[in-house]
C-alpha atoms as a PDB file:
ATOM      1  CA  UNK A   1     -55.618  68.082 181.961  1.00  0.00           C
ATOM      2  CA  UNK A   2     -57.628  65.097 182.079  1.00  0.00           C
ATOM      3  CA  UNK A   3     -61.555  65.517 183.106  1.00  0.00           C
ATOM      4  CA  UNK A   4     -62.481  64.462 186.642  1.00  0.00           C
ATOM      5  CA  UNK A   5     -64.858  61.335 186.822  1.00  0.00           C
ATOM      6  CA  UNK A   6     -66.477  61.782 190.518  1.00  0.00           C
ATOM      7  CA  UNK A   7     -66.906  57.925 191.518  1.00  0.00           C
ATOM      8  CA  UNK A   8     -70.197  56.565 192.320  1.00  0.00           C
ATOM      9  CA  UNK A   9     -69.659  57.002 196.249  1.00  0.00           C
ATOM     10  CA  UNK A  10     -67.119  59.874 197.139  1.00  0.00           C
ATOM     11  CA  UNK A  11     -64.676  58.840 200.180  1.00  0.00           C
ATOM     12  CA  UNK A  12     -62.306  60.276 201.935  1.00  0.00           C
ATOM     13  CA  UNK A  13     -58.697  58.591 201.145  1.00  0.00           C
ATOM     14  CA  UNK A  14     -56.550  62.215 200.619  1.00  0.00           C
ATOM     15  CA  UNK A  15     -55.923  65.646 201.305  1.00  0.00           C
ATOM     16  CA  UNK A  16     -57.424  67.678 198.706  1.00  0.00           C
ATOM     17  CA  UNK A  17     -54.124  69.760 198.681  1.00  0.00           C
ATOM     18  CA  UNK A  18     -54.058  73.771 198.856  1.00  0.00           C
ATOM     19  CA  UNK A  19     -53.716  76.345 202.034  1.00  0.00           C
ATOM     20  CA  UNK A  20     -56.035  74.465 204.207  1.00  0.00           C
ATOM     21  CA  UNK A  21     -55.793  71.146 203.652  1.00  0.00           C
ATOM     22  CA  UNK A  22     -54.475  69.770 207.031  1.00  0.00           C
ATOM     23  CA  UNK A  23     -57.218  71.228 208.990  1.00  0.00           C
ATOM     24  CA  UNK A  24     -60.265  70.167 206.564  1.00  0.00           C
ATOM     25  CA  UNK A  25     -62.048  66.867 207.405  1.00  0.00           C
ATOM     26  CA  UNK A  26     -65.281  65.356 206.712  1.00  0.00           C
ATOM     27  CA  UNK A  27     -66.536  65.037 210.366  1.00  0.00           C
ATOM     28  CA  UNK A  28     -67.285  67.899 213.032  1.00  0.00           C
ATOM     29  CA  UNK A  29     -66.262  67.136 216.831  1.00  0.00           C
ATOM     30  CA  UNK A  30     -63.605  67.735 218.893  1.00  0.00           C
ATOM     31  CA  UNK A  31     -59.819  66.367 218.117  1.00  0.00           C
ATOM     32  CA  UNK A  32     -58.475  67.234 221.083  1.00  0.00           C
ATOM     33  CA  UNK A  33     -59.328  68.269 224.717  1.00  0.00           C
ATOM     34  CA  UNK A  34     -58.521  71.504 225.405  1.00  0.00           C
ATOM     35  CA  UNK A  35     -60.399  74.456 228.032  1.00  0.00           C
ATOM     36  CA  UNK A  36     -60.965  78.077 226.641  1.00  0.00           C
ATOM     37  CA  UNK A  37     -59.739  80.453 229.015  1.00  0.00           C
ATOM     38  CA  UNK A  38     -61.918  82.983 230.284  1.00  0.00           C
ATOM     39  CA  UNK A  39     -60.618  86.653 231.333  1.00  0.00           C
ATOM     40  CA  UNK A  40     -62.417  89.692 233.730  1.00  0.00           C
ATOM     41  CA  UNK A  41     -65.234  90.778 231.256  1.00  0.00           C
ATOM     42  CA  UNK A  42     -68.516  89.925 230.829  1.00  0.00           C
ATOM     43  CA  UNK A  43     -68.059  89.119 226.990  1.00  0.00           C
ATOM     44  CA  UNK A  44     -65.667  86.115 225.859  1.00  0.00           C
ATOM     45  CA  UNK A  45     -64.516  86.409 222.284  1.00  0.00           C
ATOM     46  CA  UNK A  46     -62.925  83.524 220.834  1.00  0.00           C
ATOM     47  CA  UNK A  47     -61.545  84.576 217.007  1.00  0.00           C
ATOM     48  CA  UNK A  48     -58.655  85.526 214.856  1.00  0.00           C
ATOM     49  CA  UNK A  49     -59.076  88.654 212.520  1.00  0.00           C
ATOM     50  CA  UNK A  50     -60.261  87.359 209.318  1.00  0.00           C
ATOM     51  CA  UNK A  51     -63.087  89.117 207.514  1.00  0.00           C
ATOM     52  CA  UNK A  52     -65.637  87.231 209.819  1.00  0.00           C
ATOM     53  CA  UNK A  53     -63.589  87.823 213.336  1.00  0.00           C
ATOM     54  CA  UNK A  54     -63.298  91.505 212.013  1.00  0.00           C
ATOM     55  CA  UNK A  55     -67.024  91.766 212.147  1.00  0.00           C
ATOM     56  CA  UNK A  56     -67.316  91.665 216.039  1.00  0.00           C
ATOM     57  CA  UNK A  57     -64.152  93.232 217.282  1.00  0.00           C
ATOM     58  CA  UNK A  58     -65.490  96.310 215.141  1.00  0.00           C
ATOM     59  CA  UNK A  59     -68.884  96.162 216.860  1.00  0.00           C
ATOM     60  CA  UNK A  60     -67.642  96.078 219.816  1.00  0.00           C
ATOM     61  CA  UNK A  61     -64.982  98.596 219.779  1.00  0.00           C
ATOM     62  CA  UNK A  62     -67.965 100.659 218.074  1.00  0.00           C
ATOM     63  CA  UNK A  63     -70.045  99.543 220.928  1.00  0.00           C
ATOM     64  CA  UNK A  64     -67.450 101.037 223.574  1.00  0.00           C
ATOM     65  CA  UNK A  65     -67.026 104.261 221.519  1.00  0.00           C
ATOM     66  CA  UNK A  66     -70.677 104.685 222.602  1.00  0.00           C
ATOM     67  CA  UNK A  67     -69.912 104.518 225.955  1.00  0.00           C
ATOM     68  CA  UNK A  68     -71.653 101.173 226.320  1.00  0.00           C
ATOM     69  CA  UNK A  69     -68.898 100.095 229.284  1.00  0.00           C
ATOM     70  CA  UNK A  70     -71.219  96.567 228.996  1.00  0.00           C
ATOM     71  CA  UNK A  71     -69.198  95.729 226.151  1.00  0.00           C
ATOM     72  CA  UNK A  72     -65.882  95.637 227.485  1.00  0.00           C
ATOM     73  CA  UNK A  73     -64.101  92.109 226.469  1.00  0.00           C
ATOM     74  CA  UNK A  74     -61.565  89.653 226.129  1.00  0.00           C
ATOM     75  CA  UNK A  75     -60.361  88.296 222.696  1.00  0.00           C
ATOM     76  CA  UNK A  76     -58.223  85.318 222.449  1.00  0.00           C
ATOM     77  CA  UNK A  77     -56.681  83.968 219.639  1.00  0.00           C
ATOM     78  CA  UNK A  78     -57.747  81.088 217.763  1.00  0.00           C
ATOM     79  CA  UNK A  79     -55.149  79.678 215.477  1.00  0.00           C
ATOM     80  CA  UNK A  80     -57.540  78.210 212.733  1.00  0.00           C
ATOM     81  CA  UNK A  81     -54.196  76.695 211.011  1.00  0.00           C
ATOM     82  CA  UNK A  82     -53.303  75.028 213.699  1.00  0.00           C
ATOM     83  CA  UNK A  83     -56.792  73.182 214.357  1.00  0.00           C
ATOM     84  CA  UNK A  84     -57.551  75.248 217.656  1.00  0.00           C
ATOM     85  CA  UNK A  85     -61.413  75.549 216.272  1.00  0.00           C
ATOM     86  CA  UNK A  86     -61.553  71.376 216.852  1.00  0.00           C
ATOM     87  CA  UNK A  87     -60.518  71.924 220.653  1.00  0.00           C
ATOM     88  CA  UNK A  88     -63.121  70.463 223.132  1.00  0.00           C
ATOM     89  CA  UNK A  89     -63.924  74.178 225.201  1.00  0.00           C
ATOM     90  CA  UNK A  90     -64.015  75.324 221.179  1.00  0.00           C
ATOM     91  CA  UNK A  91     -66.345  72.751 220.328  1.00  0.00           C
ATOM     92  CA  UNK A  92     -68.852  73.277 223.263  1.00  0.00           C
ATOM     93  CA  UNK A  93     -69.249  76.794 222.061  1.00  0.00           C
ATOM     94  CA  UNK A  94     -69.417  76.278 218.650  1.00  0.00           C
ATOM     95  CA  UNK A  95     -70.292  73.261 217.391  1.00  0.00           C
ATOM     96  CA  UNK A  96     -69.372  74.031 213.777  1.00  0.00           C
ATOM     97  CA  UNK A  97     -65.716  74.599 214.531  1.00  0.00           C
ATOM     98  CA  UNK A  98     -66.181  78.233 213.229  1.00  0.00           C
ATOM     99  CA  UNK A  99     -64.551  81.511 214.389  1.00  0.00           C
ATOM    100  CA  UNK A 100     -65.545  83.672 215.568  1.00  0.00           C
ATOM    101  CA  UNK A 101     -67.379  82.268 218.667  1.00  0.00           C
ATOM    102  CA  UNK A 102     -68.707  84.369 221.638  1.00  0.00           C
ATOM    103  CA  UNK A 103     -69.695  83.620 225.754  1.00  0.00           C
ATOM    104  CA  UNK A 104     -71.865  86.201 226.731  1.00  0.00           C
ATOM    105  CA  UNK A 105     -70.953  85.723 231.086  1.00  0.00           C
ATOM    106  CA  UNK A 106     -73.103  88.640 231.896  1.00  0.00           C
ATOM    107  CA  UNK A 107     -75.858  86.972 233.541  1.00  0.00           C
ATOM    108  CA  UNK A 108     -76.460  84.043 235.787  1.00  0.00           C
ATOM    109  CA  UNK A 109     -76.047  81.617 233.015  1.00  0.00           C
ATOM    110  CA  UNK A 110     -73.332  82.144 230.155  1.00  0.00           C
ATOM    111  CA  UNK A 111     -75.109  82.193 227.165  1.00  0.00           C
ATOM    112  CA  UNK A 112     -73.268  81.112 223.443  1.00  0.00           C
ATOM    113  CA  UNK A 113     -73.520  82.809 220.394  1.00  0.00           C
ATOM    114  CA  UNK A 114     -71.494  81.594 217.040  1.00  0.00           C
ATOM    115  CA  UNK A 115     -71.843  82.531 213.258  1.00  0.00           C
ATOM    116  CA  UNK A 116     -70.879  85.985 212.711  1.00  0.00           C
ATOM    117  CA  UNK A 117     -74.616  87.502 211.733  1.00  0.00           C
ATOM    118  CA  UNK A 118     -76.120  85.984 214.857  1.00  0.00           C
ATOM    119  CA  UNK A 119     -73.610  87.032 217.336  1.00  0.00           C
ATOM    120  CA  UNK A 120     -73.854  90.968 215.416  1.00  0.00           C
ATOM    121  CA  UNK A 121     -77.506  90.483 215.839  1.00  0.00           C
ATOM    122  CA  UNK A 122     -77.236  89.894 220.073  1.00  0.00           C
ATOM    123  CA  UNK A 123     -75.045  92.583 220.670  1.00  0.00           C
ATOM    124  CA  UNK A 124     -76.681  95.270 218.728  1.00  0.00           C
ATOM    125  CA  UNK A 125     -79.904  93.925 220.570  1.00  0.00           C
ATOM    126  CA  UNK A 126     -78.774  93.608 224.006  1.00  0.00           C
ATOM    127  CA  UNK A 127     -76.970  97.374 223.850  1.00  0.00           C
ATOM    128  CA  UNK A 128     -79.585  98.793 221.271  1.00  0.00           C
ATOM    129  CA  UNK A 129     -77.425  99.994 219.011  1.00  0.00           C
ATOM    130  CA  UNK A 130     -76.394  99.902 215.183  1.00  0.00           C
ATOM    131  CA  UNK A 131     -79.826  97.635 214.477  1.00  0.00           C
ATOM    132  CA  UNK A 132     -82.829 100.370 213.578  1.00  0.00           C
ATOM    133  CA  UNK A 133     -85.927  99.049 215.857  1.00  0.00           C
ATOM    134  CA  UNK A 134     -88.302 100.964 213.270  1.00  0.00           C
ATOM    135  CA  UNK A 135     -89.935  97.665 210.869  1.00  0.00           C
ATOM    136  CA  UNK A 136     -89.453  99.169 207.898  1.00  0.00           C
ATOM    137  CA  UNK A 137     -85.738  99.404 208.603  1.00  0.00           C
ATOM    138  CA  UNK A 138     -85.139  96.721 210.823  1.00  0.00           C
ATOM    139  CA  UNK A 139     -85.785  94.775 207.719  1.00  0.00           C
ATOM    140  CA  UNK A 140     -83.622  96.302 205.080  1.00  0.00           C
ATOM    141  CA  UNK A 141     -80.801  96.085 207.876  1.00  0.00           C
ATOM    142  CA  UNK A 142     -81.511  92.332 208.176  1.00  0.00           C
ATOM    143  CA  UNK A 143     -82.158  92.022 204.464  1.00  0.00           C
ATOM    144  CA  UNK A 144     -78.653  93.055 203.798  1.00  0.00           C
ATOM    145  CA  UNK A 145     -77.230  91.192 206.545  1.00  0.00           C
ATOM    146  CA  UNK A 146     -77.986  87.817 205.221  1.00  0.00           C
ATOM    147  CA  UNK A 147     -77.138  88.570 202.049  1.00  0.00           C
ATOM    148  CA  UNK A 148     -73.911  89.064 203.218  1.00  0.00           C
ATOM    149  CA  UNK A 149     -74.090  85.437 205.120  1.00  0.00           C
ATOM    150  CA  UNK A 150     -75.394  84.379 201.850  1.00  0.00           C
ATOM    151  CA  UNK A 151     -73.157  86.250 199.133  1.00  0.00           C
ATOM    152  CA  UNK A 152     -69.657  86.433 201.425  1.00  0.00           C
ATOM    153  CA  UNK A 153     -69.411  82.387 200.707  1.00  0.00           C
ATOM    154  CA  UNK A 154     -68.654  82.608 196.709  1.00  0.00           C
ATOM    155  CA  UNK A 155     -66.368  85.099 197.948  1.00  0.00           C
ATOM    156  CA  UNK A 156     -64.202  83.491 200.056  1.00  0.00           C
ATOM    157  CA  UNK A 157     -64.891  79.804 199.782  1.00  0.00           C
ATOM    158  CA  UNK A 158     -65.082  80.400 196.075  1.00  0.00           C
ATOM    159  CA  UNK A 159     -63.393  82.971 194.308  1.00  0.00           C
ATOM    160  CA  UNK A 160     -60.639  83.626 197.022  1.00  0.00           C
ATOM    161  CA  UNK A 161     -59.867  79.651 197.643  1.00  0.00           C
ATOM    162  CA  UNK A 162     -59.160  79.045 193.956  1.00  0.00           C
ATOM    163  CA  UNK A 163     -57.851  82.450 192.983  1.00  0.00           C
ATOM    164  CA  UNK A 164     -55.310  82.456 196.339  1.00  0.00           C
ATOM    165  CA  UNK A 165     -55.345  79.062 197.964  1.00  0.00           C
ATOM    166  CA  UNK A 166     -55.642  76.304 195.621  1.00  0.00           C
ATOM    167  CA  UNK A 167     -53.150  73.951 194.770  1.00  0.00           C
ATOM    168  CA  UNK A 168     -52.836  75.062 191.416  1.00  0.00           C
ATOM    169  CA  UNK A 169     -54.612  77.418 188.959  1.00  0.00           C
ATOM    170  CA  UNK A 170     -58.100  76.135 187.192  1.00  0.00           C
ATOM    171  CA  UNK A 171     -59.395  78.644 185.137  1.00  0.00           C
ATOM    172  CA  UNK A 172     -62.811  77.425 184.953  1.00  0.00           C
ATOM    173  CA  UNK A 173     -63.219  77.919 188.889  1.00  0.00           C
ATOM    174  CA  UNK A 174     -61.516  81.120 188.661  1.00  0.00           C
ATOM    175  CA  UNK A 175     -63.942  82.579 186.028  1.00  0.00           C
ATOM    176  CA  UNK A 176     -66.931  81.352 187.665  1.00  0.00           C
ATOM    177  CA  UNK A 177     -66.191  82.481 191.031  1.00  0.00           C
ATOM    178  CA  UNK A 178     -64.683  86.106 189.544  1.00  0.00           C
ATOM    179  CA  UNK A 179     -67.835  86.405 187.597  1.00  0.00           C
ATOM    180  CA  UNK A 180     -70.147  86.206 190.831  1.00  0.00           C
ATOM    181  CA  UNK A 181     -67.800  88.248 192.936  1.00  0.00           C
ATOM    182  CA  UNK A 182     -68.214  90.968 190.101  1.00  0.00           C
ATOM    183  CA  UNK A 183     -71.620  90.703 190.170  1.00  0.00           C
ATOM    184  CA  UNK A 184     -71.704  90.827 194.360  1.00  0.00           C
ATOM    185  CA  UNK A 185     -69.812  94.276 194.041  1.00  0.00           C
ATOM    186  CA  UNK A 186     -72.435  95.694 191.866  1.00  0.00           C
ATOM    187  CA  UNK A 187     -75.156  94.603 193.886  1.00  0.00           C
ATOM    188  CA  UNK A 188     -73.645  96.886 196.353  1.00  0.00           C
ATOM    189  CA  UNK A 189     -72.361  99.793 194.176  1.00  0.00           C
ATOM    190  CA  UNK A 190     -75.892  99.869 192.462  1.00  0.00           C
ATOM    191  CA  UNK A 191     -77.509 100.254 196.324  1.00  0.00           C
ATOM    192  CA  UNK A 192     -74.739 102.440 197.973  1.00  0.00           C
ATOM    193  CA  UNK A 193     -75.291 104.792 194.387  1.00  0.00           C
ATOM    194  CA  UNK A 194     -79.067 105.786 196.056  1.00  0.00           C
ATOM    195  CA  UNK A 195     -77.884 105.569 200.418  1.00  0.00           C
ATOM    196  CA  UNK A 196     -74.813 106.589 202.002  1.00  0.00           C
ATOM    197  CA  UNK A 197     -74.476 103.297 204.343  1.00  0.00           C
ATOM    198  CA  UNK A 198     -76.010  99.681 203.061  1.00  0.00           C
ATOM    199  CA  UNK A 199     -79.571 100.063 205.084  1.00  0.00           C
ATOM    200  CA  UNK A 200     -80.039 103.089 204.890  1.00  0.00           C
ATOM    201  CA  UNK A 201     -79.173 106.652 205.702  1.00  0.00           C
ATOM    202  CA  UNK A 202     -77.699 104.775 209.206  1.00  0.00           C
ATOM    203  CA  UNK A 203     -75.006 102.858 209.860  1.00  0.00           C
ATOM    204  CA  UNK A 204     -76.207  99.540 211.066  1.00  0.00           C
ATOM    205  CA  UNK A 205     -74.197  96.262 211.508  1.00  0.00           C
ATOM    206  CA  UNK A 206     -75.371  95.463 208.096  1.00  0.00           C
ATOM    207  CA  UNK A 207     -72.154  97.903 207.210  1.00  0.00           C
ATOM    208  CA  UNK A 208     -70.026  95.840 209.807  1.00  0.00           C
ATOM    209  CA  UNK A 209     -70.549  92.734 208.754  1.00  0.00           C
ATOM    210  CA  UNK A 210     -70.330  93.607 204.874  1.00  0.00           C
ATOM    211  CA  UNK A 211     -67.745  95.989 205.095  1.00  0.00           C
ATOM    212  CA  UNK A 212     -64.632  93.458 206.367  1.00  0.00           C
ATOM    213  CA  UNK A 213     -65.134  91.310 203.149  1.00  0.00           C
ATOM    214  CA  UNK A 214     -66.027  93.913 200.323  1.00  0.00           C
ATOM    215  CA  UNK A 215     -64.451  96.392 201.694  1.00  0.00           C
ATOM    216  CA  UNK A 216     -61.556  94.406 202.525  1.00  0.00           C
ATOM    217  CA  UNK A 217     -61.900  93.854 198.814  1.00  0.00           C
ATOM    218  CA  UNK A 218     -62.205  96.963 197.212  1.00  0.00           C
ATOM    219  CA  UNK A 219     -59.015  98.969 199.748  1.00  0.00           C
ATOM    220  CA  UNK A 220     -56.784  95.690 198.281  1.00  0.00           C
ATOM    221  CA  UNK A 221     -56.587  93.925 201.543  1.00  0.00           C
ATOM    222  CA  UNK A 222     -57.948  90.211 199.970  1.00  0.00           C
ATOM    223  CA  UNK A 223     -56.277  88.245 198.001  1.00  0.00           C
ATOM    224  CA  UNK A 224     -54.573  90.618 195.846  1.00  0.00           C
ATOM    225  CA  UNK A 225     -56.759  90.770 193.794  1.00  0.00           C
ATOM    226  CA  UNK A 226     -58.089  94.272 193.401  1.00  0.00           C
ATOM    227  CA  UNK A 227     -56.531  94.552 190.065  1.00  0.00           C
ATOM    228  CA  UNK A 228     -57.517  91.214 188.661  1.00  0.00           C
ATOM    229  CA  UNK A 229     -61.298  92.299 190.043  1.00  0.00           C
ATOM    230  CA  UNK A 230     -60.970  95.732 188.226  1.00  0.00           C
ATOM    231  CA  UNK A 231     -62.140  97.357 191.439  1.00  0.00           C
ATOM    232  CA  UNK A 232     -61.702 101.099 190.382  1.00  0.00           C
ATOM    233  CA  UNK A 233     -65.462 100.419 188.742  1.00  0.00           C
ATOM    234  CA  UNK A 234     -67.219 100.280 191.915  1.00  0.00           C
ATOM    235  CA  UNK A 235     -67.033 103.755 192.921  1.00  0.00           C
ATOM    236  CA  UNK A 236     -69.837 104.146 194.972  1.00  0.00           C
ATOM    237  CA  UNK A 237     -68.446 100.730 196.798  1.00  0.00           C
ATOM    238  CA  UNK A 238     -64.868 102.678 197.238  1.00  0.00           C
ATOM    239  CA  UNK A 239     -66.494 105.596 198.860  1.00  0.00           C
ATOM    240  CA  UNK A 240     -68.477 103.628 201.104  1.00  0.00           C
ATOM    241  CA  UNK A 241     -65.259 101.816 201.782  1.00  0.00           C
ATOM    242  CA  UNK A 242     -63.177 104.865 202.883  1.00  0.00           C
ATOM    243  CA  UNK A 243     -65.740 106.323 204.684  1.00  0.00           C
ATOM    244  CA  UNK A 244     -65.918 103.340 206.956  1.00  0.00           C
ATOM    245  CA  UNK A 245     -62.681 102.678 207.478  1.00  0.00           C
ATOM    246  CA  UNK A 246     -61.611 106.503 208.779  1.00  0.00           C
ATOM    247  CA  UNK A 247     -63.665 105.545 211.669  1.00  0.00           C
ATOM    248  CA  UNK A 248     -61.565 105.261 214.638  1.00  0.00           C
ATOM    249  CA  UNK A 249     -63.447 102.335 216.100  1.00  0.00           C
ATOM    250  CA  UNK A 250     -63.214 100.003 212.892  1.00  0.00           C
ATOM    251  CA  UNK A 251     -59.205 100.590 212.903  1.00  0.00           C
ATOM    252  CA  UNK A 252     -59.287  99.529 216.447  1.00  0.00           C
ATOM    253  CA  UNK A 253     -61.496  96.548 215.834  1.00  0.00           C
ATOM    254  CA  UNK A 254     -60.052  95.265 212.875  1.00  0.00           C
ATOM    255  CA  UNK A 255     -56.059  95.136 214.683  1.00  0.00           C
ATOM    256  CA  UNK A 256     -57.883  92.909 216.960  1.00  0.00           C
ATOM    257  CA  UNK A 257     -56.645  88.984 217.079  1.00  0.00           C
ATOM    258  CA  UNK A 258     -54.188  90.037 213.776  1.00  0.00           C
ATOM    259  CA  UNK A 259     -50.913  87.811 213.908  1.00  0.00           C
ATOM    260  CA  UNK A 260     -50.183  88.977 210.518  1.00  0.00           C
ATOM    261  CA  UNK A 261     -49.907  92.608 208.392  1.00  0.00           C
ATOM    262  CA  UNK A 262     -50.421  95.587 209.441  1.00  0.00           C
ATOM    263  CA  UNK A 263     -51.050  96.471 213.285  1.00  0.00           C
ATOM    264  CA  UNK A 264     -51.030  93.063 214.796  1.00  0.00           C
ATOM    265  CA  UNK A 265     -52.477  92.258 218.376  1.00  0.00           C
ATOM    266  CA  UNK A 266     -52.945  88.662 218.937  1.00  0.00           C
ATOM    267  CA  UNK A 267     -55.112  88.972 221.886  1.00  0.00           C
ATOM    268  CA  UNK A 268     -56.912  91.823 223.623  1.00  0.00           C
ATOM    269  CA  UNK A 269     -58.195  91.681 227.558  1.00  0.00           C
ATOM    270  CA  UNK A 270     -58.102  95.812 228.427  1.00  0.00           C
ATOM    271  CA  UNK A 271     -58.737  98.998 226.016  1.00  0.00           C
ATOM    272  CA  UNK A 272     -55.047 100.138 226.573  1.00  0.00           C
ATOM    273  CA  UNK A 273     -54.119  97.245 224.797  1.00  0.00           C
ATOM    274  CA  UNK A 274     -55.121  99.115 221.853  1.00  0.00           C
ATOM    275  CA  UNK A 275     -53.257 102.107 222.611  1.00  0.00           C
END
């Protein structure tokens, strides 16, 4: 292999190959015109279950096990392989072409909310839940949350692209990117070692939003790679893990917007849906 010279001025004349590469551009905006529907509830999620759409079908669904009726929404599917994300309705609630994306149609003006931490942020405000209102712990919560906005990235876009999704194997990437991820998951085993959940002695949406990706990770549900990542060390991460995902709510949020695996439901618009 030959090294790569990057050119003075980079342009765009070529697919850069791999899983992805018919939907990535280097410009934002719409491709096509295209309305989002819009069901009966006062929430509209717009998502596919990925480790980020996973994040707030499992609030929600933890939201309703509360009895927080408020909560009650419509997912439908956005098929990120097929460019849905650049539709024009898609666009005008998230500008960054981005699942998942949310229309909150409760009040007398819809309000949007898109990136993942933001929208788990509004909903654990508006229903006062699963966000600690004490400082003290509102901050650790928060602290953790943007770390994993922050550390999910060399995850995904890193270590799982070039691991999983790349064109071809490049061990360099692959080291670099398995070295952080390592690192990442004993960040976490180090903390969860010392408190049961991530913040604290609660469970907050710092769990929710952490727990899709690492502990996607660790129960062998990413990018086979469990063995390659030598995830029997983390033990503290595997409990943490487990513990989570016995809860009723998270196996009911994560089937949500699935079209492949385990438990698929494309879309959901009523709780029987689930049933």
């Amino acid at each position: 292999m030959t090294d790569y010279v990057p050119p003075k001025v980079w342009t765009w004349d070529t697919e850069s190959g791999g899983t992805f590469a018919s939907i990535n551009r280097p410009i934002a905006g719409a491709t096509h015109d295209k309305a989002l529907p819009v069901g009966k509830h006062p929430l509209q999620l717009y998502s596919l279950a990925t480790p980020n759409g996973q994040k707030v079908t499992i609030l929600l669904e933890e939201l309703l096990a509360l009895g927080h009726s408020g909560a009650e929404y419509d997912a439908w599917l956005i098929k990120i392989g097929d460019g849905d994300q650049f539709g024009s309705g898609f666009v005008e609630v998230n500008p960054n072409s981005k699942i998942p994306a949310l229309m909150d149609r409760s009040g007398p003006e819809p309000i949007r909310v898109f990136e993942s931490g933001a929208i788990l942020q509004y909903l654990a405000e508006k229903f006062g839940a699963f966000f600690p209102t004490e400082p003290a712990a509102r901050a650790e919560c928060l602290s953790w949350l943007f770390w994993q906005m922050g550390s999910a990235p060399y995850l995904g876009g890193g270590f799982g692209h070039f691991y999983a999704y790349a064109p071809s194997k490049m061990e360099y990437p692959i080291n670099r990117f398995a070295m952080e991820t390592k690192r990442q998951l004993d960040v976490l085993d180090k903390r969860l070692a010392v408190s049961e959940y991530i913040a604290g002695d609660q469970y907050t949406i710092a769990d929710i939003a952490i727990w899709p990706w690492y502990g996607g990770l660790v129960k062998g549900r990413l990018y086979e790679a469990a063995e390659f990542l030598s995830v029997h060390e983390y033990k503290h991460v595997l409990r943490w893990a487990d513990a989570i995902d016995a809860r009723p709510a998270v196996q009911r949020g994560r089937r949500v917007n699935r079209v492949s695996g385990d438990a698929q439901l494309p879309e959901r618009h009523d709780a029987s849906d689930l049933d």
